[in-house]
C-alpha atoms as a PDB file:
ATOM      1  CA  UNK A   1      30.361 -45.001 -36.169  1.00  0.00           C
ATOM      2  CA  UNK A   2      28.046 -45.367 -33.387  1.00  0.00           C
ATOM      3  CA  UNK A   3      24.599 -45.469 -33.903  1.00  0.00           C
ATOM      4  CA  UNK A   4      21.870 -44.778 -31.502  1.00  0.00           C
ATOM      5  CA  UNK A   5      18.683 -46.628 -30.849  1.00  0.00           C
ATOM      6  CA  UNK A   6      15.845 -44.408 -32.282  1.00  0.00           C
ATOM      7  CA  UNK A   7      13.217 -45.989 -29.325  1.00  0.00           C
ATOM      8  CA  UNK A   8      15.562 -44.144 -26.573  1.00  0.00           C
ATOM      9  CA  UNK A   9      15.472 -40.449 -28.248  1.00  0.00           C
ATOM     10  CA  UNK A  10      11.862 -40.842 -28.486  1.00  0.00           C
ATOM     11  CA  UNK A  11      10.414 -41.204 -24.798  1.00  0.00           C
ATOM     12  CA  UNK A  12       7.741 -43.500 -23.894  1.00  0.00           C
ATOM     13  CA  UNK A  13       3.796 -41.999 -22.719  1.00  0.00           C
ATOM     14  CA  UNK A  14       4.652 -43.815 -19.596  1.00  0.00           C
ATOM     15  CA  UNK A  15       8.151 -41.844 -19.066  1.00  0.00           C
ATOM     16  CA  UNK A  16       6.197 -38.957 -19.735  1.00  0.00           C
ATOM     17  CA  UNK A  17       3.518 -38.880 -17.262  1.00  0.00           C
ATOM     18  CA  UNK A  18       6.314 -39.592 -14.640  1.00  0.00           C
ATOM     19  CA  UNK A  19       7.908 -36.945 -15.694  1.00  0.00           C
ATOM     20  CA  UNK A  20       5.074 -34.766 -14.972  1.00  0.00           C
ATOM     21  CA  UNK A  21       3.951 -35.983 -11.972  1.00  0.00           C
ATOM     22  CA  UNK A  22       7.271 -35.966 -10.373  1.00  0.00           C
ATOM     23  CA  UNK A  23       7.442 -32.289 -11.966  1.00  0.00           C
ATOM     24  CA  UNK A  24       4.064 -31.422 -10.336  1.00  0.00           C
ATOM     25  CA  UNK A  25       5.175 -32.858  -6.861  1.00  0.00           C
ATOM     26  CA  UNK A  26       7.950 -30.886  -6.903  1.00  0.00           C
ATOM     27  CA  UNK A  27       5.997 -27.981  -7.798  1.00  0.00           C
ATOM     28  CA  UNK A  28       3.590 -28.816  -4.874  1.00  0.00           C
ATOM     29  CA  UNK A  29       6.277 -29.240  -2.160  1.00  0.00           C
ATOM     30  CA  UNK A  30       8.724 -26.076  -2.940  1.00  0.00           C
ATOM     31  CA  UNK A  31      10.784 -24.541  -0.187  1.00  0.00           C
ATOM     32  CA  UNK A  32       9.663 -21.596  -1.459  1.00  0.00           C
ATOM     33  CA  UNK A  33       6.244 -19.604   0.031  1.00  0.00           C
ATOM     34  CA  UNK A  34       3.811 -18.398  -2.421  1.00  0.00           C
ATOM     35  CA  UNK A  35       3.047 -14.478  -1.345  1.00  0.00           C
ATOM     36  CA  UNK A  36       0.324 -13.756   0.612  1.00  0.00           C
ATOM     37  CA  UNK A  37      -2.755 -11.336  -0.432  1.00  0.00           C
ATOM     38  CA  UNK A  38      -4.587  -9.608   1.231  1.00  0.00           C
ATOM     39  CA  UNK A  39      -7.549  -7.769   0.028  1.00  0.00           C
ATOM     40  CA  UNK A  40      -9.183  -4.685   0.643  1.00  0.00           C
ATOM     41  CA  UNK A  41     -12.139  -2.140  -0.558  1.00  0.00           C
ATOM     42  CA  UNK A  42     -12.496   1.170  -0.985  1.00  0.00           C
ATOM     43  CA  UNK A  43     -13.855   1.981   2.826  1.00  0.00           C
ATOM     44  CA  UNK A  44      -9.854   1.534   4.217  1.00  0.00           C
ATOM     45  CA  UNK A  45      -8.956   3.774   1.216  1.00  0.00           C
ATOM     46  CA  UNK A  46      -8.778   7.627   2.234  1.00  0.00           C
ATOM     47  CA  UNK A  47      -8.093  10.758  -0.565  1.00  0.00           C
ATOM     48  CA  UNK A  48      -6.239  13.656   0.515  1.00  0.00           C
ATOM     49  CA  UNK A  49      -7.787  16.952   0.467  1.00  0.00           C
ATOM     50  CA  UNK A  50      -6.084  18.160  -2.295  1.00  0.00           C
ATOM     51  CA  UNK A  51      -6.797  15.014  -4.622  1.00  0.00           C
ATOM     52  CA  UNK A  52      -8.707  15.358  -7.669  1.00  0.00           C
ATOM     53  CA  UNK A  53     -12.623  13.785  -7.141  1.00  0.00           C
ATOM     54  CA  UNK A  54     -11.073  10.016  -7.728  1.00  0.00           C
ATOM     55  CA  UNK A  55     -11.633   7.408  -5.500  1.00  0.00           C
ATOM     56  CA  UNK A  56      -9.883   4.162  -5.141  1.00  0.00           C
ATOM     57  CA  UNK A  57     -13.101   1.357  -5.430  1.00  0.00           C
ATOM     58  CA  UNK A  58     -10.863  -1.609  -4.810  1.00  0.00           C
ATOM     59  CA  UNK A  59      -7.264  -2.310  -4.155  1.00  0.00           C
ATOM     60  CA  UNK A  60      -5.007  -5.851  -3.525  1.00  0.00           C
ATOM     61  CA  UNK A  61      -1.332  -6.009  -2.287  1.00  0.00           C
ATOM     62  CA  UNK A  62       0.933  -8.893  -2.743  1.00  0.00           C
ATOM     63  CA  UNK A  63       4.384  -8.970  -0.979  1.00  0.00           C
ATOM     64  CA  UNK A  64       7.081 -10.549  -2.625  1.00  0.00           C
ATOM     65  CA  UNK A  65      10.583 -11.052  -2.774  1.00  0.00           C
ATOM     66  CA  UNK A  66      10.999 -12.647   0.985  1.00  0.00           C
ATOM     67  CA  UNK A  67       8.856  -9.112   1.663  1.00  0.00           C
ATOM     68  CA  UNK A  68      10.947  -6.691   0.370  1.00  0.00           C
ATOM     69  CA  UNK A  69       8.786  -6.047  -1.991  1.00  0.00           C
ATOM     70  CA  UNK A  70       5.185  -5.212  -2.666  1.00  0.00           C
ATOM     71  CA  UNK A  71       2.415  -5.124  -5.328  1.00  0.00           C
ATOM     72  CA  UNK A  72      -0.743  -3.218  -5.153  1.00  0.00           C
ATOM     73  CA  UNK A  73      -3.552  -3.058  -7.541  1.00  0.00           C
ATOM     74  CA  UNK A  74      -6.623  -1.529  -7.761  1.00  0.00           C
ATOM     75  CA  UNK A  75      -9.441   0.368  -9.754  1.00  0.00           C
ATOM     76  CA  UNK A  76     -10.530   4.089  -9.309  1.00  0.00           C
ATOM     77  CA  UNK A  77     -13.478   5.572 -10.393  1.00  0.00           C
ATOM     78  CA  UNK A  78     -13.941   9.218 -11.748  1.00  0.00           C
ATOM     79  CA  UNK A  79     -16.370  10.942  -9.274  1.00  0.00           C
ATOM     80  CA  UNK A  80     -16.618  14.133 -10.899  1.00  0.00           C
ATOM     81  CA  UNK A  81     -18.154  15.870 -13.887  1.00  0.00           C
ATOM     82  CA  UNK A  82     -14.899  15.971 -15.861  1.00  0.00           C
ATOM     83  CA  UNK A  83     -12.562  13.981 -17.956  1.00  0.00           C
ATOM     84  CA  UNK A  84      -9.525  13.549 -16.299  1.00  0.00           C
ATOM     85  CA  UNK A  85      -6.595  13.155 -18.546  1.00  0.00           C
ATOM     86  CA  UNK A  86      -3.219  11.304 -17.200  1.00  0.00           C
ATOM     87  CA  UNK A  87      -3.994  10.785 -13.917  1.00  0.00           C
ATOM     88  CA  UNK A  88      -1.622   9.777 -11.863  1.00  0.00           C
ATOM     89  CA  UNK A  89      -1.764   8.156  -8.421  1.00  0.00           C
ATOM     90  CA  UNK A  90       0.518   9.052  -5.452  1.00  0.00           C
ATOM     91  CA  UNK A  91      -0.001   6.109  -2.818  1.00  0.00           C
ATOM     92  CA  UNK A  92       0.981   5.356   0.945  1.00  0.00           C
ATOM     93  CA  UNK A  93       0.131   1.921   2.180  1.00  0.00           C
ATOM     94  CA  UNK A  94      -0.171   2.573   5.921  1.00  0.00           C
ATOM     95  CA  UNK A  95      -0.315   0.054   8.382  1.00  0.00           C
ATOM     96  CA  UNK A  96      -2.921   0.185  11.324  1.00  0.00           C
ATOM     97  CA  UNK A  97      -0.453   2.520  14.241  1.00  0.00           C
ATOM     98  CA  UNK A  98      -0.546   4.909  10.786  1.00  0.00           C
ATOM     99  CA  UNK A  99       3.236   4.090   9.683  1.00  0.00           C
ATOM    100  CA  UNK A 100       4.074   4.581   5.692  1.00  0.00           C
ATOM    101  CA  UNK A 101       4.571   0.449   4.705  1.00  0.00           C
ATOM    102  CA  UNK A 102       5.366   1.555   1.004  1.00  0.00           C
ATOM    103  CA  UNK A 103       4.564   4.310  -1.127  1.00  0.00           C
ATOM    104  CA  UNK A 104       5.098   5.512  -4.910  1.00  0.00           C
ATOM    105  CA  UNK A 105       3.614   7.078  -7.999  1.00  0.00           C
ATOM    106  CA  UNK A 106       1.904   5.539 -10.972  1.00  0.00           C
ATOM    107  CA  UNK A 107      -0.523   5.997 -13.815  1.00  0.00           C
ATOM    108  CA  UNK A 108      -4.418   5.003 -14.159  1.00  0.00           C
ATOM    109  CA  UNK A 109      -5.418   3.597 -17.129  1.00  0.00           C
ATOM    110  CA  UNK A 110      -6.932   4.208 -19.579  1.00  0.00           C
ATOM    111  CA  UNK A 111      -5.644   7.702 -20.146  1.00  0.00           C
ATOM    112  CA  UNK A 112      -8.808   9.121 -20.148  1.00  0.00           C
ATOM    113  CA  UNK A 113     -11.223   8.933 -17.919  1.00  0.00           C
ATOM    114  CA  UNK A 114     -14.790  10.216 -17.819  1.00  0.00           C
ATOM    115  CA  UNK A 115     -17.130  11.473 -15.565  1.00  0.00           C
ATOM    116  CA  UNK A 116     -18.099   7.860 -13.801  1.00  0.00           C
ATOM    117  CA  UNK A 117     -15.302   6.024 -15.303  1.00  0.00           C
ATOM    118  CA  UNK A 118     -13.095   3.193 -13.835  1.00  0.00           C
ATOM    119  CA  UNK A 119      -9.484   3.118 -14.257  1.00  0.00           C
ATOM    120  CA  UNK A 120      -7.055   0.864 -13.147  1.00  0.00           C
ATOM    121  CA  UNK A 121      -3.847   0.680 -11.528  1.00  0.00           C
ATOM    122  CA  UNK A 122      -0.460  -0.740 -10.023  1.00  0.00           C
ATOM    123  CA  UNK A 123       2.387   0.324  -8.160  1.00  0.00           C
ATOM    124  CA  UNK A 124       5.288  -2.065  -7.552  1.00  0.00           C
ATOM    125  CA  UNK A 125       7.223  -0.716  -4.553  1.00  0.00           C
ATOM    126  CA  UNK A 126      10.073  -1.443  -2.006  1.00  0.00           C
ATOM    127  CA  UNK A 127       8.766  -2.153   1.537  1.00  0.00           C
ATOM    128  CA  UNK A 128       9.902   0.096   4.077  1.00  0.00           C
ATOM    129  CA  UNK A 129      10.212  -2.846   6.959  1.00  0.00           C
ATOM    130  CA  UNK A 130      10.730  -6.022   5.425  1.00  0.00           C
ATOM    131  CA  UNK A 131       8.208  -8.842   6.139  1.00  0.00           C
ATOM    132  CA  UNK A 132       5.934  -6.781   7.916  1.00  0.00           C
ATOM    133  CA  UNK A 133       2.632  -8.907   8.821  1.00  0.00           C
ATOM    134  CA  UNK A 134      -0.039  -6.631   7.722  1.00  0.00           C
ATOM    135  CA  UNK A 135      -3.357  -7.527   8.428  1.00  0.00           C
ATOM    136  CA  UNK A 136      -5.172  -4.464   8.192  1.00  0.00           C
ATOM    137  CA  UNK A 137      -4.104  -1.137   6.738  1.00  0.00           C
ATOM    138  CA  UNK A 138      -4.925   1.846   4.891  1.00  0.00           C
ATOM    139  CA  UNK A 139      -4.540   3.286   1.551  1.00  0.00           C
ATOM    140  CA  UNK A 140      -3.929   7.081   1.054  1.00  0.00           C
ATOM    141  CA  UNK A 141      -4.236   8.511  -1.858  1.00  0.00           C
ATOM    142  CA  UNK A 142      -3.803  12.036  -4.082  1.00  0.00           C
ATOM    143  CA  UNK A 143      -4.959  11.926  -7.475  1.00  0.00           C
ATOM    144  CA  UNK A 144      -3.220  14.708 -10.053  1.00  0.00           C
ATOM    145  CA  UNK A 145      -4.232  14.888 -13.713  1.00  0.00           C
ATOM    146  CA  UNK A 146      -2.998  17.334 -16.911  1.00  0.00           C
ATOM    147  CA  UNK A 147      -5.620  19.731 -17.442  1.00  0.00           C
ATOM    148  CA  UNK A 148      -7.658  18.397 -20.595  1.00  0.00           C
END
């Protein structure tokens, strides 16, 4: 019967913090690019004429993937005088010549939302050109809700 040394299953505090520091270097150093964001507020952000009175206050996109795809976030506020119930966001990210970058549908939250209220949002989308450098752009947006 073999028996095993109980001082090597239980690792030293010095082993440890190696451990983590090599961990964290190897963090620091990866091949791999962390996604870039770029930020933008509501003046870039445009409703369509048919859109209900909801207007995007702030918005972020994130590409991912290798920049296939992309993230965007944001909050809208409720600039009329009536509840909105299940709103639901139909976005184009447009780059600055006017070209569609990505676009989809998706809900605000919360469900709800009154006269002067915030909602939030996100869209995860595929990105129509890959890796597109995207300094500046525009947000287009149409707003539809279920009548309360």
């Amino acid at each position: 019967m073999n028996l095993v040394r109980l001082e090597l299953l239980i690792p030293r505090p010095a082993r440890i913090a190696a451990l983590l520091l090599a961990l964290a270097a190897s963090l620091a150093c990866s091949p791999y690019p962390r996604p870039a964001t770029q930020t933008h507020t509501s003046h870039w952000a445009v409703r369509s004429p048919d859109s209900l009175a909801i207007d995007v206050v702030e918005y972020t996109w994130t590409f991912y993937n290798n920049g296939r795809h992309i993230r965007i976030t944001g909050q809208v506020r409720n600039n009329s005088d009536q509840v909105h119930q299940s709103v639901t966001l139909e976005l184009t990210l447009a780059d600055e010549r006017g070209e569609a970058v990505a676009k989809g549908q998706t809900l605000v939250f919360p469900a709800y939302l009154r006269p002067g209220g915030i909602g939030e949002f996100e869209l995860r989308s595929m990105v129509t050109s890959a890796g597109r450098n995207l300094p500046a752009g525009r947000l287009l947006t149409t707003a539809r809700a279920i009548a309360p």
